[in-house]
Protein backbone atom coordinates (compact mmCIF):
# COMPACT_ATOMS: atom_id res chain seq x y z
CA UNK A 1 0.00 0.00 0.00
CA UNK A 2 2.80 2.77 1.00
CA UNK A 3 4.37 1.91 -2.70
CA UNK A 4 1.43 1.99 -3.88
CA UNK A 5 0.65 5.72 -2.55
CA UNK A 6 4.59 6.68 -2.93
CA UNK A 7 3.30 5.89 -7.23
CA UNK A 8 -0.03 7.88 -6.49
CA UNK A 9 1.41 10.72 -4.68
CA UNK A 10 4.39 11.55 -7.11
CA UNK A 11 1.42 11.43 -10.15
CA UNK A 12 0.51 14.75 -8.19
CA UNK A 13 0.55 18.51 -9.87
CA UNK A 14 2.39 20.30 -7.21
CA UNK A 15 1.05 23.42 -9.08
CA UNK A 16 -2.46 22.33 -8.92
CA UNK A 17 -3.06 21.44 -5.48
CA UNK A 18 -6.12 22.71 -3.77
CA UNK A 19 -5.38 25.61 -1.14
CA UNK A 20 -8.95 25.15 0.63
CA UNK A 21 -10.14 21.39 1.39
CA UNK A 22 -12.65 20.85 3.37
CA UNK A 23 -14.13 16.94 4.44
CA UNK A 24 -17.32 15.74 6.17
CA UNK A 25 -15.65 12.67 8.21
CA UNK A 26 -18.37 10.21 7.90
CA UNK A 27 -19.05 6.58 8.35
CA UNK A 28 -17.51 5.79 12.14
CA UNK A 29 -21.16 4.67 13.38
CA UNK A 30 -21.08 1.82 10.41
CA UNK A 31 -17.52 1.29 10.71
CA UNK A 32 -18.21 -0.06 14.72
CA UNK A 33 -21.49 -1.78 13.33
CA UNK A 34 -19.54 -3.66 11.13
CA UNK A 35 -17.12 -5.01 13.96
CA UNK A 36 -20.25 -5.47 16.47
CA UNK A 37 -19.18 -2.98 18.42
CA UNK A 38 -20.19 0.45 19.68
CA UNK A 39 -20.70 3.58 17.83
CA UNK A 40 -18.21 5.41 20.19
CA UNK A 41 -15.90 2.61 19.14
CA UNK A 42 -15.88 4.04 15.22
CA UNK A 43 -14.99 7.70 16.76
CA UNK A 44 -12.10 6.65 18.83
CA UNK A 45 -10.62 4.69 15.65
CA UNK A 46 -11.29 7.67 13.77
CA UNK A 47 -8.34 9.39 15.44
CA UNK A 48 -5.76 8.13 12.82
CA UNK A 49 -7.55 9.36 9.80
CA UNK A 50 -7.76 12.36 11.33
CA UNK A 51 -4.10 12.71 12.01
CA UNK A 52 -3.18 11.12 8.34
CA UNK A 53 -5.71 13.88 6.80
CA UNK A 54 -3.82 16.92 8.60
CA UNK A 55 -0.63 15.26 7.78
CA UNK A 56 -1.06 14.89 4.03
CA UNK A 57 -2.41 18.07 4.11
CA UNK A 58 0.46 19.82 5.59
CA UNK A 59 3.22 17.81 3.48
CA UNK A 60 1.35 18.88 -0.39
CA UNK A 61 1.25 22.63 1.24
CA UNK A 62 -2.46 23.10 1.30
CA UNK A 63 -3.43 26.50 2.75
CA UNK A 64 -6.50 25.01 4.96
CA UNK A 65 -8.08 22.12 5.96
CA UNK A 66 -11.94 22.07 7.39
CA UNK A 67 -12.85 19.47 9.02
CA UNK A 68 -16.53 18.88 9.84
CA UNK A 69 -16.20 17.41 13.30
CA UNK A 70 -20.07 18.05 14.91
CA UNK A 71 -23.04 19.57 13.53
CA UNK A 72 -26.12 21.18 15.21
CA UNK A 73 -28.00 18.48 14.24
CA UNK A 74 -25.61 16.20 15.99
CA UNK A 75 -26.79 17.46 19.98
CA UNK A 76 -29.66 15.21 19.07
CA UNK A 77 -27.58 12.19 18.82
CA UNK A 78 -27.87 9.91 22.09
CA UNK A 79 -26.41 11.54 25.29
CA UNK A 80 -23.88 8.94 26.16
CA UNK A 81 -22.46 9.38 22.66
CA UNK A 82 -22.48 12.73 23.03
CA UNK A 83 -20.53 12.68 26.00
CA UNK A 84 -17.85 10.13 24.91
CA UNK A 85 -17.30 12.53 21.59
CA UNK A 86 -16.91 15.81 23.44
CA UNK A 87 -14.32 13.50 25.70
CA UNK A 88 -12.65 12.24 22.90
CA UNK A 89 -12.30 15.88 21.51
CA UNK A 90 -10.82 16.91 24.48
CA UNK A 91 -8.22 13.93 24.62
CA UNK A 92 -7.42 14.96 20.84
CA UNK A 93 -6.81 18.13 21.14
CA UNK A 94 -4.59 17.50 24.16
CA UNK A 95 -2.50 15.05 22.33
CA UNK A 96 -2.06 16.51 18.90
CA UNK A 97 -0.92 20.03 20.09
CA UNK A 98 2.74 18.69 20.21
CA UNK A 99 2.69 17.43 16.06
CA UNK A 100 0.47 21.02 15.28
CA UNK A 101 3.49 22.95 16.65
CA UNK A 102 6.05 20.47 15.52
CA UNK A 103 4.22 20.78 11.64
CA UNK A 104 3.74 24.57 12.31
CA UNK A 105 -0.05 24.26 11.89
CA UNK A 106 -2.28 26.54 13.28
CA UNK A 107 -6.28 25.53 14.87
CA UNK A 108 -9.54 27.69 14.58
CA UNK A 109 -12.67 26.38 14.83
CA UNK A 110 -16.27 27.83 13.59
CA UNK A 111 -19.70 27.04 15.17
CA UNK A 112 -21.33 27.64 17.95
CA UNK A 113 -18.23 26.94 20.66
CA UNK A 114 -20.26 28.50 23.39
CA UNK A 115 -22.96 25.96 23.35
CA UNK A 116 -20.18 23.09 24.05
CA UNK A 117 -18.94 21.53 27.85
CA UNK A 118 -16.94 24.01 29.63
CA UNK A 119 -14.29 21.89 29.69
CA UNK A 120 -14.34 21.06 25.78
CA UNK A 121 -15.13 24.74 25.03
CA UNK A 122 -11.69 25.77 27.81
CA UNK A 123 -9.08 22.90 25.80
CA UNK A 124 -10.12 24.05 22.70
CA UNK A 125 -9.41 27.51 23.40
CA UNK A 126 -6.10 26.33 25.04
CA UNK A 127 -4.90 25.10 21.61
CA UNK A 128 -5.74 27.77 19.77
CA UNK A 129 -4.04 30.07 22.11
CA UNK A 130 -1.05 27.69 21.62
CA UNK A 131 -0.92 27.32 18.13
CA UNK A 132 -2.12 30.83 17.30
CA UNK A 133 1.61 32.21 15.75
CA UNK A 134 1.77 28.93 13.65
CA UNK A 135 2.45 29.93 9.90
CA UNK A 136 2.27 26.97 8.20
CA UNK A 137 -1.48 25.56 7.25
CA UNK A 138 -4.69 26.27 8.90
CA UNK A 139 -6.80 23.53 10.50
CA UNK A 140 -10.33 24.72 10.84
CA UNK A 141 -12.34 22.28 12.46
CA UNK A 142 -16.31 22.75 12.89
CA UNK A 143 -17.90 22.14 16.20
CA UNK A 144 -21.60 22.81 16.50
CA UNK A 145 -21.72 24.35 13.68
CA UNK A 146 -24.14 24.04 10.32
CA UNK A 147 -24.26 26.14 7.19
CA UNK A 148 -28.03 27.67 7.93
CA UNK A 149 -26.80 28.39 11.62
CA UNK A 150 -24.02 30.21 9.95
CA UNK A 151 -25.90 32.02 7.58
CA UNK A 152 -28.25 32.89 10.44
CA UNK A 153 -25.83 34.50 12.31
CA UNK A 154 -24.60 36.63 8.99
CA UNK A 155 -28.06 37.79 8.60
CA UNK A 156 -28.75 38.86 11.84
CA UNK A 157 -25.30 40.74 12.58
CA UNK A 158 -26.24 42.51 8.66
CA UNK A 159 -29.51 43.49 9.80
CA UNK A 160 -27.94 45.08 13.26
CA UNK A 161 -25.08 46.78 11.44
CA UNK A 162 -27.63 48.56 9.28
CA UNK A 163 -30.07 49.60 12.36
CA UNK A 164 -27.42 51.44 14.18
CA UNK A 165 -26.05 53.17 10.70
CA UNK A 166 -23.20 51.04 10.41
CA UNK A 167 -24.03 49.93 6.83
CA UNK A 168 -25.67 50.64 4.39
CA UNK A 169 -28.13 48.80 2.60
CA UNK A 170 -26.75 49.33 -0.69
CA UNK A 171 -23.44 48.10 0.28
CA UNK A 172 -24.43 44.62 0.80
CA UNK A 173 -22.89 42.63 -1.46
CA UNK A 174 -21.32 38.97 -1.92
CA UNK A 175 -18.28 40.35 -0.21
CA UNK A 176 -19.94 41.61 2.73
CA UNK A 177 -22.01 38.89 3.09
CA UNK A 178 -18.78 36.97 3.20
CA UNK A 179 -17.19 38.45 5.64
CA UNK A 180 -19.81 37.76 8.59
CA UNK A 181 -19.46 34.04 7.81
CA UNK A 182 -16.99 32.00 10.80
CA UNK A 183 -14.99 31.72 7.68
CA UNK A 184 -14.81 35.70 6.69
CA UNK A 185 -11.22 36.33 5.06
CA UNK A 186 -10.50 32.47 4.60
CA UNK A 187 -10.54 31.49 0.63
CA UNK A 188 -13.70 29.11 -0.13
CA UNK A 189 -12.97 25.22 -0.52
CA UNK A 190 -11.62 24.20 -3.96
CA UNK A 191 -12.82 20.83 -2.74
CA UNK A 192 -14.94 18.62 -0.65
CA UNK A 193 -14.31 15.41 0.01
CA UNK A 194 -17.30 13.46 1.67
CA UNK A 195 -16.53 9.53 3.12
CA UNK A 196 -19.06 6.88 3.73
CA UNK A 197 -20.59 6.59 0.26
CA UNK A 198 -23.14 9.16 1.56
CA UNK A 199 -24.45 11.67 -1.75
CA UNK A 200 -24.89 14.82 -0.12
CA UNK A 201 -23.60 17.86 1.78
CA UNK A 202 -25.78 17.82 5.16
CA UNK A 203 -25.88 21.60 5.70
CA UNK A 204 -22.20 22.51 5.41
CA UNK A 205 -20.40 25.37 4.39
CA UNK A 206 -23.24 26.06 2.44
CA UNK A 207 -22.39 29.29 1.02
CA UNK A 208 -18.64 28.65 0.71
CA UNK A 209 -19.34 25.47 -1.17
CA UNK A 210 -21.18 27.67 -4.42
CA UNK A 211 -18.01 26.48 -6.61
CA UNK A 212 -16.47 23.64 -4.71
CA UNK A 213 -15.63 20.35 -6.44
CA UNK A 214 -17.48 17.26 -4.91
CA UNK A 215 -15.95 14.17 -3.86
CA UNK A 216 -17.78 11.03 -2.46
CA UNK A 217 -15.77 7.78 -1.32
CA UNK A 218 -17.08 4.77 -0.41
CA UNK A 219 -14.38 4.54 1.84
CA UNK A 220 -15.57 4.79 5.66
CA UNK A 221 -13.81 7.43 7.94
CA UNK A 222 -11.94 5.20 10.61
CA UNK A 223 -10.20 3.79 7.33
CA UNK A 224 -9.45 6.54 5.49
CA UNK A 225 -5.85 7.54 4.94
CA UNK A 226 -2.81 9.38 2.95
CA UNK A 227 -3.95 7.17 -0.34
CA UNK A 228 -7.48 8.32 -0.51
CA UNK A 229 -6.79 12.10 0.00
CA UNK A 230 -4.34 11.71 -2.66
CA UNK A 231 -7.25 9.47 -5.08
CA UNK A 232 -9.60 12.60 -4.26
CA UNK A 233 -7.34 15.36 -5.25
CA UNK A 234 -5.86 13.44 -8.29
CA UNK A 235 -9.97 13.54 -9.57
CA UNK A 236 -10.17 16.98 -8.52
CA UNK A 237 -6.80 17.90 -10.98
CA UNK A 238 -8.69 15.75 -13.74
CA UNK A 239 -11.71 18.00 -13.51
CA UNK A 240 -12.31 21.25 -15.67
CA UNK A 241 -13.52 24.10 -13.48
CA UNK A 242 -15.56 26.82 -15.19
CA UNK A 243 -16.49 29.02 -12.88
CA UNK A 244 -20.26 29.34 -14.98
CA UNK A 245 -18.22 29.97 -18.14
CA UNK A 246 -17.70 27.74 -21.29
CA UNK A 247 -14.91 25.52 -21.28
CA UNK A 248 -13.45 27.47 -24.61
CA UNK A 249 -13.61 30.65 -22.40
CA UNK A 250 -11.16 29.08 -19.84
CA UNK A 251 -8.75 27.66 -21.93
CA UNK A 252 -5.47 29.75 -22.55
């Protein structure tokens, strides 16, 4: 497999590597189903393809990597899980601070961090504070977050800037807009990778994603790795991006 990926990797365009990739790490629940064991078990085995992600990542010189780690929707999951995931974020966190100042990679997160434990909410915070002067590439990861929360939040901070004279009405654009989203002054994603066979984008990033290239694996998160990052960015190099114009207009 690792000459297998050493073959993949070097069949790269170093000049045509996204700077913005963003994934929606999905599949742990089936990936414990499939061992009889419990959904916590997928999460805590997700750990690795987390870690591999970041890594490859770092080493092709993307700019950012977004990682969709806990949606809204998610606080409706069952408490226990809950509870181990937040617990498991915690532990992460704690132990990959070390290789994000080692690899000179810097954490953010969007969402709603507020809403999560105090003690979640406090390591996360720690990190960041950590990691903050890190130059290298940017891990965003989203916590309690969805794109119609986010878009939400846009609308209503808008609306308030305009009340109090701030801005006016005629000055809201695309690029205003764009800079009340969590990810104001970050490029959009050039691509989304999705795992778990699953076809769709479940309410992320919705507005960043107007031009992003899609790509679904079957592969399920616990088991995804260096390989399959490089598989979905190969497809994204093979892929013509128009931008709404025709493919004549584009070429040089």
């Amino acid at each position: 497999m690792k000459g297998q990926n050493r073959v993949m990797k070097a069949s790269l365009d170093k000049n045509n590597i996204p700077k913005h990739i963003a994934i929606i790490m999905d599949g742990n629940g089936r990936w414990a189903q499939k061992k009889g064991a419990m959904r916590v078990f997928g999460h805590r085995n997700a750990i690795t393809a987390v870690r591999e992600s970041i890594e490859g990542c770092s080493e092709l010189g993307v700019d950012f990597l977004t990682l969709y780690a806990f949606s809204t929707e998610n606080w409706s999951r069952p408490k226990d899980e809950i509870e181990a995931l937040m617990e498991l974020l915690v532990q992460t966190m704690s132990e990959e601070t070390p290789t994000m100042m080692k690899n000179n990679i810097r954490l953010i997160t969007i969402g709603d961090v507020d809403s999560l434990p105090e003690k979640c909410h406090q390591n996360l915070k720690e990190t960041m504070r950590t990691t903050a002067a890190n130059t290298g590439m940017t891990l965003i990861v989203a916590l309690s977050y969805s794109g119609r929360w986010e878009i939400q939040q846009a609308v209503k901070a808008i609306v308030n800037k305009v009340v109090n004279k701030e801005l006016e009405i005629d000055a809201i654009d695309q690029s205003e807009i764009g800079r009340h989203m969590n990810t104001g002054g970050i490029p959009d994603p050039e691509l989304l990778i999705r795992t778990s066979g699953e076809l769709r984008i479940s309410n992320f990033l919705l507005w960043q994603m107007a031009y992003t290239e899609l790509y679904f694996t079957e592969v399920l998160w616990p088991d995804f790795r260096k390989e399959h990052l490089h598989e979905a960015i190969i497809a994204y190099q093979n892929r013509e991006r128009r931008f709404g114009k025709t493919g004549e207009q584009i070429k040089p």
